[in-house]
N, C-alpha and C. Protein backbone atom coordinates (compact mmCIF):
# COMPACT_ATOMS: atom_id res chain seq x y z
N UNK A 1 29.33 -105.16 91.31
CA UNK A 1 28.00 -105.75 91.44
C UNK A 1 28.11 -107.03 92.25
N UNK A 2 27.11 -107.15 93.08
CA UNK A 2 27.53 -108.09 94.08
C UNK A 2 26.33 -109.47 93.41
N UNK A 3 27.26 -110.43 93.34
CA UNK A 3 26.22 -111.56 92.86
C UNK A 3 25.49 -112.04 94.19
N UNK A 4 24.23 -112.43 93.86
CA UNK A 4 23.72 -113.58 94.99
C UNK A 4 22.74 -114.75 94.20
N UNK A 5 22.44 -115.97 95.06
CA UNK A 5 22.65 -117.29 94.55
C UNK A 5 21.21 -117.83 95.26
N UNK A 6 20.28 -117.96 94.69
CA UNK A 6 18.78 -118.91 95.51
C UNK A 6 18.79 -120.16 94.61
N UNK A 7 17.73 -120.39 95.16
CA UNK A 7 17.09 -121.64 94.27
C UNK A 7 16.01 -121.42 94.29
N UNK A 8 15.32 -122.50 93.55
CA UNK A 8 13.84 -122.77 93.48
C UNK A 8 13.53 -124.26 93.06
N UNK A 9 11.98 -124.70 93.62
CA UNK A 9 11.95 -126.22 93.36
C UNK A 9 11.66 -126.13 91.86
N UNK A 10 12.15 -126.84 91.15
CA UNK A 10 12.01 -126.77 89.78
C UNK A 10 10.85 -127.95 89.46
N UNK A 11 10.75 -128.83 91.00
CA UNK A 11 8.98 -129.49 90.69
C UNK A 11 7.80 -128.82 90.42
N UNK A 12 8.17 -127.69 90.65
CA UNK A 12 6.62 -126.83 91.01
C UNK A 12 6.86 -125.73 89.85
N UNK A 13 5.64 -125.93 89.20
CA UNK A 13 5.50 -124.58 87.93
C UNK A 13 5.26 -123.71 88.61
N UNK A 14 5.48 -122.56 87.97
CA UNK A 14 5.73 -121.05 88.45
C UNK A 14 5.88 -120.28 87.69
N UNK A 15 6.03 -119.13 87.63
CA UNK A 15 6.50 -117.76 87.13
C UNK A 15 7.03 -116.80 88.03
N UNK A 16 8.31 -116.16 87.86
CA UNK A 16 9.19 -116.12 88.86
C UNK A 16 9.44 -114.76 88.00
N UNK A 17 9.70 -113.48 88.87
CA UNK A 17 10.55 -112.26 87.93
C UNK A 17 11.85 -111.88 89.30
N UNK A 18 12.49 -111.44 88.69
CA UNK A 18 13.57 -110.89 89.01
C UNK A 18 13.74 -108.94 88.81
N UNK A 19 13.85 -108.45 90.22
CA UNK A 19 13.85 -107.44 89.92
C UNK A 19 14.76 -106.90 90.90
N UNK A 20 15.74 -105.96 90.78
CA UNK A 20 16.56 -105.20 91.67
C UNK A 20 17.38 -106.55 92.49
N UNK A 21 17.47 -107.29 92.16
CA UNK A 21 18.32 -108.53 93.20
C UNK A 21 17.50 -109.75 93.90
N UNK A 22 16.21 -109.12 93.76
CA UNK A 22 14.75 -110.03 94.36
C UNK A 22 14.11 -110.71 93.81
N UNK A 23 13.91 -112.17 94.00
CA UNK A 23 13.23 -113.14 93.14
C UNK A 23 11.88 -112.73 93.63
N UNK A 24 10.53 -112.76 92.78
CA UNK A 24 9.40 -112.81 93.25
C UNK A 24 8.41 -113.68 92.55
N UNK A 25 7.60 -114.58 93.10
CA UNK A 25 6.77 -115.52 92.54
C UNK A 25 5.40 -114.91 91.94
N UNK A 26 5.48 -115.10 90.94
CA UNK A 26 3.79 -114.71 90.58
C UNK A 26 2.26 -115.52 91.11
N UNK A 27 1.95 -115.72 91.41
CA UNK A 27 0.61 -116.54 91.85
C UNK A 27 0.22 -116.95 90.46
N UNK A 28 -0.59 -118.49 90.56
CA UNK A 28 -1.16 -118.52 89.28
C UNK A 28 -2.69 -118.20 89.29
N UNK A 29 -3.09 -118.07 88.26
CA UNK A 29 -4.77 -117.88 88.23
C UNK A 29 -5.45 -118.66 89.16
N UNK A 30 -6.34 -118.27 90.21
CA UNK A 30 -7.04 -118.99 90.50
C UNK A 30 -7.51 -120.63 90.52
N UNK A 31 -8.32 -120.55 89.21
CA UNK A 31 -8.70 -121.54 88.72
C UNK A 31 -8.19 -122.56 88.54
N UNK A 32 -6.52 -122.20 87.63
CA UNK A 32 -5.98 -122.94 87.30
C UNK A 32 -5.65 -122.96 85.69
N UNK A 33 -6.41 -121.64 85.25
CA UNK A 33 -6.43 -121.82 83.51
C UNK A 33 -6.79 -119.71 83.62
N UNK A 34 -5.93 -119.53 82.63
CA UNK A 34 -5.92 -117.87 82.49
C UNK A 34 -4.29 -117.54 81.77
N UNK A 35 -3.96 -116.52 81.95
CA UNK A 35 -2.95 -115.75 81.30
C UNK A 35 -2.55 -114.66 82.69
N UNK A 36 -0.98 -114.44 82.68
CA UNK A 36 -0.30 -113.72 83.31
C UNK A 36 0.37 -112.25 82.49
N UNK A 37 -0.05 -111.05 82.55
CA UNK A 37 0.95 -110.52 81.69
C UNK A 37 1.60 -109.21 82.29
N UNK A 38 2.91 -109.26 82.10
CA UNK A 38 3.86 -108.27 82.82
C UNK A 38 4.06 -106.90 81.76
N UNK A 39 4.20 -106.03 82.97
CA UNK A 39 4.41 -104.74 82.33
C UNK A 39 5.80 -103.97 82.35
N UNK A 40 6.18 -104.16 81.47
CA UNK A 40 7.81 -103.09 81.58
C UNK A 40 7.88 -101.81 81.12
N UNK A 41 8.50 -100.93 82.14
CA UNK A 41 9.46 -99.70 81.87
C UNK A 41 10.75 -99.30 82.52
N UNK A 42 11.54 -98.69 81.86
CA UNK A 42 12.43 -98.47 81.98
C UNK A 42 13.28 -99.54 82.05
N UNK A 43 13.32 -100.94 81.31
CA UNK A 43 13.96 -102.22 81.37
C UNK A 43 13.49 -102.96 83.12
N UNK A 44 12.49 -102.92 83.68
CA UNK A 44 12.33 -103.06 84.69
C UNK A 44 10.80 -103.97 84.72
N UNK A 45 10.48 -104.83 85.41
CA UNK A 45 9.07 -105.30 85.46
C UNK A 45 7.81 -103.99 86.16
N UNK A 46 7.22 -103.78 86.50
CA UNK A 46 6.69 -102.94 86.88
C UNK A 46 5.47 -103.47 87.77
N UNK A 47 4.55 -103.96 86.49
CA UNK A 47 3.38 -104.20 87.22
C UNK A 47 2.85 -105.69 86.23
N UNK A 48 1.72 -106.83 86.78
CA UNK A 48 1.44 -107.04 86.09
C UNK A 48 -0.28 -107.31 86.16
N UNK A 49 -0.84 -108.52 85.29
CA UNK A 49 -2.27 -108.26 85.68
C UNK A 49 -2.47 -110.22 85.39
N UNK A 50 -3.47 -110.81 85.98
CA UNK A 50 -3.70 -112.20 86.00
C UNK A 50 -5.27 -112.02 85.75
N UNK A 51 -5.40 -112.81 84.07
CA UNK A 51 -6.75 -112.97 83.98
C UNK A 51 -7.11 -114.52 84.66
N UNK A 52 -8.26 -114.47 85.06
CA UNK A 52 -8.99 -116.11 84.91
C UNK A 52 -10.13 -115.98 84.08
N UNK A 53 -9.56 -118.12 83.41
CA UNK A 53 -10.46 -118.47 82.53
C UNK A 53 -11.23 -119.04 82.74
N UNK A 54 -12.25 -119.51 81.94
CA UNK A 54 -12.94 -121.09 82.84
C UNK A 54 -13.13 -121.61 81.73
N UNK A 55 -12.75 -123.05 82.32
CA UNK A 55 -12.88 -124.26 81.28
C UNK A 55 -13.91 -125.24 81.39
N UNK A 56 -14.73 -124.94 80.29
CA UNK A 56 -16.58 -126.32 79.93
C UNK A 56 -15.72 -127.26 79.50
């Protein structure tokens, strides 16, 4: 298995998955306020879905 080595700015919040060797960034909600949620099969991320909230 061949390792490999990135970074990321650890200033900046994020949500980050890892899949097959590939870092990938999630976008955040819109707004700025919501929920992210990932879908797994087969030990694998798959798919996921980004609600937005809104905040009164």
């Amino acid at each position: 298995m061949e390792i490999k080595i990135t970074s990321i700015n650890l200033g900046e919040n994020g949500t980050y998955i890892v899949k097959d060797g590939k870092i990938l960034r999630i976008p955040s909600p819109p707004a700025g306020y919501g929920k992210q949620v990932i879908n797994w099969q087969g030990g694998k991320p798959c798919n996921g879905t980004i609600e937005e909230s809104v905040k009164f």
